[in-house]
N, C-alpha and C. Protein backbone atom coordinates (compact mmCIF):
# COMPACT_ATOMS: atom_id res chain seq x y z
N UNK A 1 -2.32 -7.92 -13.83
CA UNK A 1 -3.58 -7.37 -14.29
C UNK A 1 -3.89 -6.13 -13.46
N UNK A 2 -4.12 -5.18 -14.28
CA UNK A 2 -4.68 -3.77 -13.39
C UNK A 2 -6.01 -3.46 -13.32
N UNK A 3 -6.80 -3.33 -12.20
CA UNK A 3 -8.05 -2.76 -12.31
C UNK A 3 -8.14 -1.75 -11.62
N UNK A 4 -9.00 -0.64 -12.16
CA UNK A 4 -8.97 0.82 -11.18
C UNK A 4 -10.60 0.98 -11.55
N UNK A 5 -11.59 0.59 -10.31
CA UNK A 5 -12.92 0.77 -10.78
C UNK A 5 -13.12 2.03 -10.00
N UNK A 6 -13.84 3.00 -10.72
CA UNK A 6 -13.79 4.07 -9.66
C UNK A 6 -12.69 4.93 -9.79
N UNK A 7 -11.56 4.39 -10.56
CA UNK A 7 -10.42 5.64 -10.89
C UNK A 7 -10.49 6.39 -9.77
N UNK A 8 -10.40 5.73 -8.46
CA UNK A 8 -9.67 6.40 -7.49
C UNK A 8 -8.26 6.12 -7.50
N UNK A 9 -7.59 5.31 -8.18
CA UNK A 9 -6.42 4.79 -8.00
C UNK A 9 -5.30 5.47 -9.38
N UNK A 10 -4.17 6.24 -9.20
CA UNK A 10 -3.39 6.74 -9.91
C UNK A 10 -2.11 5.65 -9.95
N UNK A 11 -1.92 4.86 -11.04
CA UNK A 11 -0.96 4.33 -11.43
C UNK A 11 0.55 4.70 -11.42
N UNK A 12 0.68 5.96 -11.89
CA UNK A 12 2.02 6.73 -12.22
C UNK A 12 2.20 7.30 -10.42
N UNK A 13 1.51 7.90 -9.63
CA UNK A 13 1.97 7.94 -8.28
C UNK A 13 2.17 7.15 -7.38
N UNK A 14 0.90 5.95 -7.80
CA UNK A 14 0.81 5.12 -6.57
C UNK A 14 -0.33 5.54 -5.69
N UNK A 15 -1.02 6.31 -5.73
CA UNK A 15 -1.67 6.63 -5.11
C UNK A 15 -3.19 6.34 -4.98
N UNK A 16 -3.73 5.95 -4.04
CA UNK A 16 -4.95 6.01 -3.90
C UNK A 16 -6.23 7.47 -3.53
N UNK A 17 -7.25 7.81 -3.98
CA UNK A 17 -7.81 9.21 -3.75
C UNK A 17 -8.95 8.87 -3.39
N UNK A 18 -9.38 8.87 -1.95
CA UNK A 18 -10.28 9.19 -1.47
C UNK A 18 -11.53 9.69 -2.78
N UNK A 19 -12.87 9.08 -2.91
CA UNK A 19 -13.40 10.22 -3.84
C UNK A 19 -14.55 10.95 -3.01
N UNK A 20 -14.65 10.27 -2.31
CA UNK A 20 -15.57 10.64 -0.80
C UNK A 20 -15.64 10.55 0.56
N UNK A 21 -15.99 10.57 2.04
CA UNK A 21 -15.75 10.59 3.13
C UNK A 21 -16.21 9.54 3.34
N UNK A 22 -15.76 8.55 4.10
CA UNK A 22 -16.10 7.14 4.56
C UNK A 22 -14.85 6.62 5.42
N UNK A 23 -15.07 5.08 5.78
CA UNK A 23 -14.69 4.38 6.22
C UNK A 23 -14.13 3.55 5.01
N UNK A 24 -12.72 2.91 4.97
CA UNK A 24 -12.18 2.36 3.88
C UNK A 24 -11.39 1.50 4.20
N UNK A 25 -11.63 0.40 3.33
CA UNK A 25 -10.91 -0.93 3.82
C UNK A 25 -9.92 -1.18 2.69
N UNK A 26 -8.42 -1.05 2.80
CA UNK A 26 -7.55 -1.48 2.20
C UNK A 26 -6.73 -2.74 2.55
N UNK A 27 -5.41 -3.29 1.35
CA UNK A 27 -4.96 -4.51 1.51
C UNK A 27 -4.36 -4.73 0.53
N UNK A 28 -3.00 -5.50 1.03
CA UNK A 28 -1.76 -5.17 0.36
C UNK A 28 -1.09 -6.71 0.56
N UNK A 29 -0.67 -6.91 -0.83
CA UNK A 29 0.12 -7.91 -0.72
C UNK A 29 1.37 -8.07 -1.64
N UNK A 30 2.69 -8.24 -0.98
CA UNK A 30 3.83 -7.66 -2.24
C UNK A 30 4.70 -8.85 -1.50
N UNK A 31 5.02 -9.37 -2.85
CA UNK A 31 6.31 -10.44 -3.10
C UNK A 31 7.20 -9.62 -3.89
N UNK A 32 8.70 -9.67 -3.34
CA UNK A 32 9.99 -9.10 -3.89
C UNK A 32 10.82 -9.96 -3.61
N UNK A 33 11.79 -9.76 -4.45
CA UNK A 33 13.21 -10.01 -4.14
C UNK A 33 13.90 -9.96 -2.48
N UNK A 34 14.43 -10.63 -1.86
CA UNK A 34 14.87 -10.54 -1.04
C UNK A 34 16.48 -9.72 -0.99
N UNK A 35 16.70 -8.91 -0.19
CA UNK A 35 17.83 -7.99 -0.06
C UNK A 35 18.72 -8.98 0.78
N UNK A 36 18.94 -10.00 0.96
CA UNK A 36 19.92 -11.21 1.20
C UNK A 36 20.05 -11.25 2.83
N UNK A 37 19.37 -9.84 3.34
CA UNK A 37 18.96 -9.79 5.02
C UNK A 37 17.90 -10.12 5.66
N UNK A 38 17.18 -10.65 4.82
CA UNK A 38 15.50 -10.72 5.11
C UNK A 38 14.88 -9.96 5.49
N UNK A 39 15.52 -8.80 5.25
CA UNK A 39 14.45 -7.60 5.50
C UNK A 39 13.56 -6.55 4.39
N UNK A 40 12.26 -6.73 4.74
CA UNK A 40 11.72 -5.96 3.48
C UNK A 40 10.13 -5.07 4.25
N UNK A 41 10.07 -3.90 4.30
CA UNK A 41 9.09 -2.79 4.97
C UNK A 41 8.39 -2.07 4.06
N UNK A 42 7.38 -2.11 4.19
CA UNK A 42 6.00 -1.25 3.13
C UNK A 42 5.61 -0.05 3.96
N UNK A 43 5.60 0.94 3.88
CA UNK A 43 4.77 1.91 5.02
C UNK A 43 4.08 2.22 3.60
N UNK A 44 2.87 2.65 4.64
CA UNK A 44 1.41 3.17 4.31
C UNK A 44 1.73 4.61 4.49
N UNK A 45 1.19 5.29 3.86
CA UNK A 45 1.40 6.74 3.95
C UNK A 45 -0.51 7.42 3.67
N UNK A 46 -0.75 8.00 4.61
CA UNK A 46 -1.65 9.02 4.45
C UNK A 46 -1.12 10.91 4.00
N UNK A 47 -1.76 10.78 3.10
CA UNK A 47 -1.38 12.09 2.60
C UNK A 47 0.25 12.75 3.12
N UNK A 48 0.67 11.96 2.89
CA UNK A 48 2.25 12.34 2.64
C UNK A 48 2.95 11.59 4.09
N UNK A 49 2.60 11.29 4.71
CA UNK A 49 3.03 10.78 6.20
C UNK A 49 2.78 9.50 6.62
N UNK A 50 3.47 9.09 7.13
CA UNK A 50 3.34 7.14 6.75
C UNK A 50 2.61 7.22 8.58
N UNK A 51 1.49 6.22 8.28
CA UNK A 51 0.30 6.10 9.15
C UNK A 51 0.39 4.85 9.78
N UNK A 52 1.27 3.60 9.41
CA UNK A 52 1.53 2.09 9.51
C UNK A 52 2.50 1.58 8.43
N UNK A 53 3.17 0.31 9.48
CA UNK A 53 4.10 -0.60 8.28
C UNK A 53 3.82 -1.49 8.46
N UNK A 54 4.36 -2.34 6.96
CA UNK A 54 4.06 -3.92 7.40
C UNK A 54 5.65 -3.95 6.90
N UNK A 55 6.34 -4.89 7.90
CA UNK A 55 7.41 -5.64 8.27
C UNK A 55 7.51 -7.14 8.12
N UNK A 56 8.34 -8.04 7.18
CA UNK A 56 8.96 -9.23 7.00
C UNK A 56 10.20 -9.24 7.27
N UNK A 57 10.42 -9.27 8.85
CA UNK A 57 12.45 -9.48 9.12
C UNK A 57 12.78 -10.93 9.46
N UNK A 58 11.98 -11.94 8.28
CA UNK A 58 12.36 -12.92 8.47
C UNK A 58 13.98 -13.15 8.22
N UNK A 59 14.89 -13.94 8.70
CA UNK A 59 16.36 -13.74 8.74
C UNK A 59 17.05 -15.30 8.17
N UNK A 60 16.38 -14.99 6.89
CA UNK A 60 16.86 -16.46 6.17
C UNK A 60 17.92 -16.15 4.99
N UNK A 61 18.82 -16.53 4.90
CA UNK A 61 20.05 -15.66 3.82
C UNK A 61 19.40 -16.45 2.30
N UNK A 62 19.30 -17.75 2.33
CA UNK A 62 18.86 -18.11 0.87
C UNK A 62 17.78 -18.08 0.38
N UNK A 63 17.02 -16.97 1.42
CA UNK A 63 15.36 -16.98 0.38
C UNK A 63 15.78 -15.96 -0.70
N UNK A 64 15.00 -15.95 -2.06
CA UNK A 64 15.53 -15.34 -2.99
C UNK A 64 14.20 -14.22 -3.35
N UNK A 65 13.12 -14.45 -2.53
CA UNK A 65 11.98 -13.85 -2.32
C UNK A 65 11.53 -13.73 -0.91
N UNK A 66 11.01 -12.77 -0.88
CA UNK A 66 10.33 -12.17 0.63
C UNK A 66 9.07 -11.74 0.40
N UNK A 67 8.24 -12.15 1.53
CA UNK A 67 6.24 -10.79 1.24
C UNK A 67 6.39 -10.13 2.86
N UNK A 68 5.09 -9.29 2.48
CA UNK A 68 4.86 -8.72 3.31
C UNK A 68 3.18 -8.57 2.81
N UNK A 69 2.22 -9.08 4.31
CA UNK A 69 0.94 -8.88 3.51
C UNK A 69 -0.10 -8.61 4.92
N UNK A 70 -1.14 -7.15 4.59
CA UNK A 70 -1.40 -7.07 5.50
C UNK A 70 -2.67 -6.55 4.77
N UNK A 71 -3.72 -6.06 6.17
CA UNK A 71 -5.26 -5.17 5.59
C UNK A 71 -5.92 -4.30 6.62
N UNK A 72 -6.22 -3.45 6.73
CA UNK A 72 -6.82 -2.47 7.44
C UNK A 72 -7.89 -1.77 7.18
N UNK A 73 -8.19 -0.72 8.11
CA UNK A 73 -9.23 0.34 7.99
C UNK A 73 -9.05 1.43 8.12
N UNK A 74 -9.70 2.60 7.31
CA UNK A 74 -9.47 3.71 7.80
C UNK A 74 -10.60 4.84 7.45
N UNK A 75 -10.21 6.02 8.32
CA UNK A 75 -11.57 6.68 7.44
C UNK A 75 -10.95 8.34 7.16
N UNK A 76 -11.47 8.11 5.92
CA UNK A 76 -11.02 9.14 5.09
C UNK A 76 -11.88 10.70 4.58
N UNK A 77 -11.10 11.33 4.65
CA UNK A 77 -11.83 12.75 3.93
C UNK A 77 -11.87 12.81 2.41
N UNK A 78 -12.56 13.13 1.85
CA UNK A 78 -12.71 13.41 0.07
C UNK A 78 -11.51 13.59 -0.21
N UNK A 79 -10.92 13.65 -0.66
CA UNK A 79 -9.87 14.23 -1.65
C UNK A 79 -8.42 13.08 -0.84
N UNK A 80 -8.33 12.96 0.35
CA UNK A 80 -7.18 12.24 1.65
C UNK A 80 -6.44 10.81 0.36
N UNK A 81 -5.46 11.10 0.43
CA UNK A 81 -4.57 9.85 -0.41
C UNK A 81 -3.58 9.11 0.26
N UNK A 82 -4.05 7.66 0.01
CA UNK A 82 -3.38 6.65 0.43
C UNK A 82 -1.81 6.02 -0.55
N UNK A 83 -0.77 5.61 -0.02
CA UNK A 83 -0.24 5.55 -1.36
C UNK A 83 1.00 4.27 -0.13
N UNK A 84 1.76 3.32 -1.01
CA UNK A 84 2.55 2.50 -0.57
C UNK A 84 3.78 2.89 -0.77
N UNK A 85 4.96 2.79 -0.30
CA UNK A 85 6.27 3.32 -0.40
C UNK A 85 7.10 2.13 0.67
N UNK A 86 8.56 2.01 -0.29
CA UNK A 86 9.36 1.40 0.61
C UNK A 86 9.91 2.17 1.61
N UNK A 87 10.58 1.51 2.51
CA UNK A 87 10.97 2.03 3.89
C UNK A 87 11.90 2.70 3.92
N UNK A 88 12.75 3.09 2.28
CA UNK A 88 13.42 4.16 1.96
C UNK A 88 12.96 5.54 1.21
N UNK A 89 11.03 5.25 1.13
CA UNK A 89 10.77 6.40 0.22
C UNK A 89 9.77 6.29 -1.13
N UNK A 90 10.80 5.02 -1.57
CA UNK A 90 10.25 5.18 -2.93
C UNK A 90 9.00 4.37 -3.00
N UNK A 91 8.47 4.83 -4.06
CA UNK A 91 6.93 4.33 -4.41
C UNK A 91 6.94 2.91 -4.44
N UNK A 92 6.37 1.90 -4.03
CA UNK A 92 6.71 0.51 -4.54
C UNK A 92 6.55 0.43 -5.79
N UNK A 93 5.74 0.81 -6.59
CA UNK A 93 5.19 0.37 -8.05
C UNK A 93 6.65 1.09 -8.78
N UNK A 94 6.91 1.70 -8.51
CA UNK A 94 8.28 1.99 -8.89
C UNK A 94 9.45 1.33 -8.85
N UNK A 95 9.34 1.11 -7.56
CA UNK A 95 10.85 0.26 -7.30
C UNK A 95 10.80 -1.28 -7.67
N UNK A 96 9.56 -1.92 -7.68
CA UNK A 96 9.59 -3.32 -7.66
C UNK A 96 9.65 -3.47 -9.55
N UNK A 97 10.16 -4.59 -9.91
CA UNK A 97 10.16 -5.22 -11.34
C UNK A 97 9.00 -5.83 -11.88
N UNK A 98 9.66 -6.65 -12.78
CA UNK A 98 8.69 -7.24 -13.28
C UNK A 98 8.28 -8.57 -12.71
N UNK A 99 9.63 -9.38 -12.08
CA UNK A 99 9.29 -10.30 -11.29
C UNK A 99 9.22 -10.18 -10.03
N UNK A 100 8.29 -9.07 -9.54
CA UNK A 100 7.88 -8.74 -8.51
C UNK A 100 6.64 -9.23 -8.60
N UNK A 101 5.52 -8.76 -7.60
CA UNK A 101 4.59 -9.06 -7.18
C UNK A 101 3.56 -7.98 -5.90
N UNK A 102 2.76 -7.07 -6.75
CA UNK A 102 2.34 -6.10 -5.74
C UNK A 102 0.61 -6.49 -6.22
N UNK A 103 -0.39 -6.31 -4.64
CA UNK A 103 -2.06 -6.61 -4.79
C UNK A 103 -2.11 -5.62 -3.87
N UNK A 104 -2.30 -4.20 -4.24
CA UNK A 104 -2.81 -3.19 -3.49
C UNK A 104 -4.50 -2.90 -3.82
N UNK A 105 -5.22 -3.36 -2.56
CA UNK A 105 -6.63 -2.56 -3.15
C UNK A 105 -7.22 -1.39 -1.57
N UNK A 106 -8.46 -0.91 -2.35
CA UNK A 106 -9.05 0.06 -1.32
C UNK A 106 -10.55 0.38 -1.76
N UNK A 107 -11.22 -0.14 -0.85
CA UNK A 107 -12.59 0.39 -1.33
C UNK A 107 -13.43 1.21 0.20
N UNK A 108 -14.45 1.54 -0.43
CA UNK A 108 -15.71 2.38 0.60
C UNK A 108 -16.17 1.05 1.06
N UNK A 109 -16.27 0.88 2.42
CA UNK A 109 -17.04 0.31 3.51
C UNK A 109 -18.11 0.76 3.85
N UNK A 110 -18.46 1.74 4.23
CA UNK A 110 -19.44 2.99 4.85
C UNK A 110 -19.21 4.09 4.74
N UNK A 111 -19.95 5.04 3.63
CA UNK A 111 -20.05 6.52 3.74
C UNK A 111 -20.22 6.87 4.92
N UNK A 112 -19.34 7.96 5.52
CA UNK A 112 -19.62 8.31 6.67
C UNK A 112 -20.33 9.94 6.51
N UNK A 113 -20.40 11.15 7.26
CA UNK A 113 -20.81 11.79 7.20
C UNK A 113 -19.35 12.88 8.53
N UNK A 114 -19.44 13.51 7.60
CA UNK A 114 -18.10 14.07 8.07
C UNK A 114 -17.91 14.83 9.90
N UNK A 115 -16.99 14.36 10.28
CA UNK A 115 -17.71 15.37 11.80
C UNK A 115 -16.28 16.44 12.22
N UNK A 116 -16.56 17.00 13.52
CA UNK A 116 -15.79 18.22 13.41
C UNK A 116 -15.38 18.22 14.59
């Protein structure tokens, strides 16, 4: 199920858009396929540059699924985009299937007032 209230959120990039300056609380939760190493990495990217990862190097050969699930804060400038990518690049909403499993959200906590 997709919800984008606020259409800050771009489907086809992945991306999340700031629509104002605040404090913002995001949170991520993705079930995949396991790569048979137990390794599976999400970085967070702020406007093009990954800001945090979340890491599952659990080291079990017959799981046939792996997560990775985490939540934070941050505070953002108008326009500043948040967006998820695997630890090779690609967009998750891209790379993952159908029997995947991605819960990316992000909302305003506190308008802040911008400082310098």
């Amino acid at each position: 199920m997709e919800e984008n209230h606020g259409k800050a959120f771009n489907f086809l990039t992945g991306e999340f858009t700031a629509p104002m300056v605040g404090l913002y609380r995001f949170g991520l939760s993705v079930i995949g396929k396991s790569d048979g190493h137990g390794y599976f990495t999400i970085c967070v990217t702020k406007n093009g540059r990954i800001d945090r990862r979340f890491v599952d190097n659990t080291k079990v050969a017959y799981r046939l699924y792996t997560s990775v699930a985490g939540s934070w804060e941050m505070i953002l400038f108008e326009g500043d985009r948040v967006a998820l990518l695997m630890q090779h690049g690609t967009i998750v909403f891209q790379y993952l299937d159908t029997t995947d499993h991605v819960h990316f959200y992000g909302k305003l906590e506190t308008e802040k007032t911008p400082f310098k």
